[in-house]
Protein backbone atom coordinates (compact mmCIF):
# COMPACT_ATOMS: atom_id res chain seq x y z
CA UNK A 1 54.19 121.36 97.93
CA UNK A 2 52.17 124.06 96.78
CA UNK A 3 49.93 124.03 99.55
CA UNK A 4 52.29 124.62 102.11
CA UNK A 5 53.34 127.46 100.57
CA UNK A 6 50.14 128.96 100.64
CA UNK A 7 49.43 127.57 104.13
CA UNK A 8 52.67 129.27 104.94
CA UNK A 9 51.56 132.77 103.68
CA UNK A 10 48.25 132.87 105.18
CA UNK A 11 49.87 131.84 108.19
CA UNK A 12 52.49 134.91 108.15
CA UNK A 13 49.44 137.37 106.72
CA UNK A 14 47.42 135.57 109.86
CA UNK A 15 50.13 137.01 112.41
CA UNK A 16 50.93 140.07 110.62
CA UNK A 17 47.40 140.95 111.08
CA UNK A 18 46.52 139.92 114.76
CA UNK A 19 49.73 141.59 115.66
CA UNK A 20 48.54 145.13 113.46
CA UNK A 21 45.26 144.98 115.54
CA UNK A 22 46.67 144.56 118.33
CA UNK A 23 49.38 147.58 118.55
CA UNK A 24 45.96 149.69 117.24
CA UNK A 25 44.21 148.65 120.36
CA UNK A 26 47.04 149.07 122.76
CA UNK A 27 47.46 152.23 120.99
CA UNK A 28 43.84 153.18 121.44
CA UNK A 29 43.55 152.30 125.09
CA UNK A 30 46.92 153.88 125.87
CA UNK A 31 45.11 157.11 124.29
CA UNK A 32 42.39 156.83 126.24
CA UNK A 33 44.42 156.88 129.65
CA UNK A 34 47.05 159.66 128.71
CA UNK A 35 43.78 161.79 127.73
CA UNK A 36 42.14 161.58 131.34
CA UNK A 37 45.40 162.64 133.09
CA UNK A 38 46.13 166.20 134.60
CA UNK A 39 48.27 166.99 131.63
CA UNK A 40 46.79 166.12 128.94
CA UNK A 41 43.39 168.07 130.31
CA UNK A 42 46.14 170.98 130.78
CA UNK A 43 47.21 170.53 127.29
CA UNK A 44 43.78 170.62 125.88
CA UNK A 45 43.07 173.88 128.21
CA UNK A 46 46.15 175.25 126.85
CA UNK A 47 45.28 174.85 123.13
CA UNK A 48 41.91 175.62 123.28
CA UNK A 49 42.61 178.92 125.71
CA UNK A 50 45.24 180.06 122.94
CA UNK A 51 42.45 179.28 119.89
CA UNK A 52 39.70 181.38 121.52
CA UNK A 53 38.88 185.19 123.49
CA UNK A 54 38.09 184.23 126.87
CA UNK A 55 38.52 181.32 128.82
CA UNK A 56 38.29 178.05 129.31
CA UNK A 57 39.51 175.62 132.42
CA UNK A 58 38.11 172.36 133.99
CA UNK A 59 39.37 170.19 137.08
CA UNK A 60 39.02 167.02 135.65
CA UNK A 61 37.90 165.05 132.43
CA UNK A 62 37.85 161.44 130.86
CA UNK A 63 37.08 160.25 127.53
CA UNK A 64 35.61 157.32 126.13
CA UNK A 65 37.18 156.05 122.80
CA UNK A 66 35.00 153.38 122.16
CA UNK A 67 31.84 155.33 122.70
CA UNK A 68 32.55 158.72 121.71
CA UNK A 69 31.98 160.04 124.92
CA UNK A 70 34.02 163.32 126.89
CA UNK A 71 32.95 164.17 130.34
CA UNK A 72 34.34 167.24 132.04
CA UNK A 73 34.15 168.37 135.60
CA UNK A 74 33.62 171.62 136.77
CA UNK A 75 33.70 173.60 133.94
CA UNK A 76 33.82 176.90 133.58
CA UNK A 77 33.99 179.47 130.48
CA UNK A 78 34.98 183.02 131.68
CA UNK A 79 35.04 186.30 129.26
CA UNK A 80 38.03 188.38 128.16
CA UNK A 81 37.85 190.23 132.06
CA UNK A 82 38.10 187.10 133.33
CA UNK A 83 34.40 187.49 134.60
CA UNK A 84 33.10 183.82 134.44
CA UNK A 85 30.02 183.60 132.02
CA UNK A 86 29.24 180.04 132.77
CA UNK A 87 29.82 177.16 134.92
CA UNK A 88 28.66 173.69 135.55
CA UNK A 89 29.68 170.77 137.43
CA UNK A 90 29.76 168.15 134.59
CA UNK A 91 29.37 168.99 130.58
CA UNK A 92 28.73 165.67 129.06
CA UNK A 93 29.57 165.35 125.31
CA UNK A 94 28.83 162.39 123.17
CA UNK A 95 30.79 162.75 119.46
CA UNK A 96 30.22 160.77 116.24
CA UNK A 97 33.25 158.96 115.66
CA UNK A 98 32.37 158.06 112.15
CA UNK A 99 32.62 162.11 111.27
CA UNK A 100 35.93 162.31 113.61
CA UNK A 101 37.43 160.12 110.62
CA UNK A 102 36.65 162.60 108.03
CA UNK A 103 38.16 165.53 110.15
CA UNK A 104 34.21 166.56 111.17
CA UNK A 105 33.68 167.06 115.00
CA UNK A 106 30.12 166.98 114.98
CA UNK A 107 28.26 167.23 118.46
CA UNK A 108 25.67 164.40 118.34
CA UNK A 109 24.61 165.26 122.02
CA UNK A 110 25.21 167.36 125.09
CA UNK A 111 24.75 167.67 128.74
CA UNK A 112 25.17 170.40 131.68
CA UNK A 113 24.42 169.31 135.09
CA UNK A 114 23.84 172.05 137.68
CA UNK A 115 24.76 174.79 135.14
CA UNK A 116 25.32 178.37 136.14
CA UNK A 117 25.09 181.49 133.48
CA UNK A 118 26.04 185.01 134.31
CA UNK A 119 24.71 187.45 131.82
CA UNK A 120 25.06 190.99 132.33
């Protein structure tokens, strides 16, 4: 008798559990695809362009939860006169997810291909 009832509760905890990890992962991956669409890169523009003097647009991007990775295309950072300062066709950034838990975005590596600087 007592057995079962123990059997039973592992087997709830069991399915409890499965089903937890897997509404994270759909949850991750649906992340993942809503942040390489048009509006979420206009979104991101948008927030950052507000934050900043200057600024900031892209034509594309994708992210890579699992591996920490953001890759823009066509970049391009422009100055208050709206006189572009730099350009490139990809920026490739790779973050440390461990940090992004603690609320640290630290840069553990980055790439410009084919970059362009304009300094007056």
């Amino acid at each position: 008798m007592r057995r079962t009832i123990v059997q039973k509760v592992f087997k709830i905890f069991a399915i409890l559990t499965g089903a937890l990890i897997t509404l994270l992962l759909i949850a991750i991956i649906g992340i993942q695809l809503f942040l390489g669409t048009g509006p979420a890169g206009r979104l991101i523009q948008e927030r950052i362009n507000a934050a900043i003097p200057g600024h900031i647009s892209w034509e594309d991007q994708s992210l890579s939860v699992f591996r920490g990775r953001l890759v823009i295309e066509k970049a391009r950072v422009q100055g208050l006169e709206k006189e572009t300062i730099i350009e490139a066709d990809r920026l490739s950034i790779d973050i440390g997810l461990a940090e992004l838990l603690n609320r640290e975005l630290v840069i553990q590596s980055a790439r410009l291909d084919r970059p362009d600087v304009f300094l007056e």
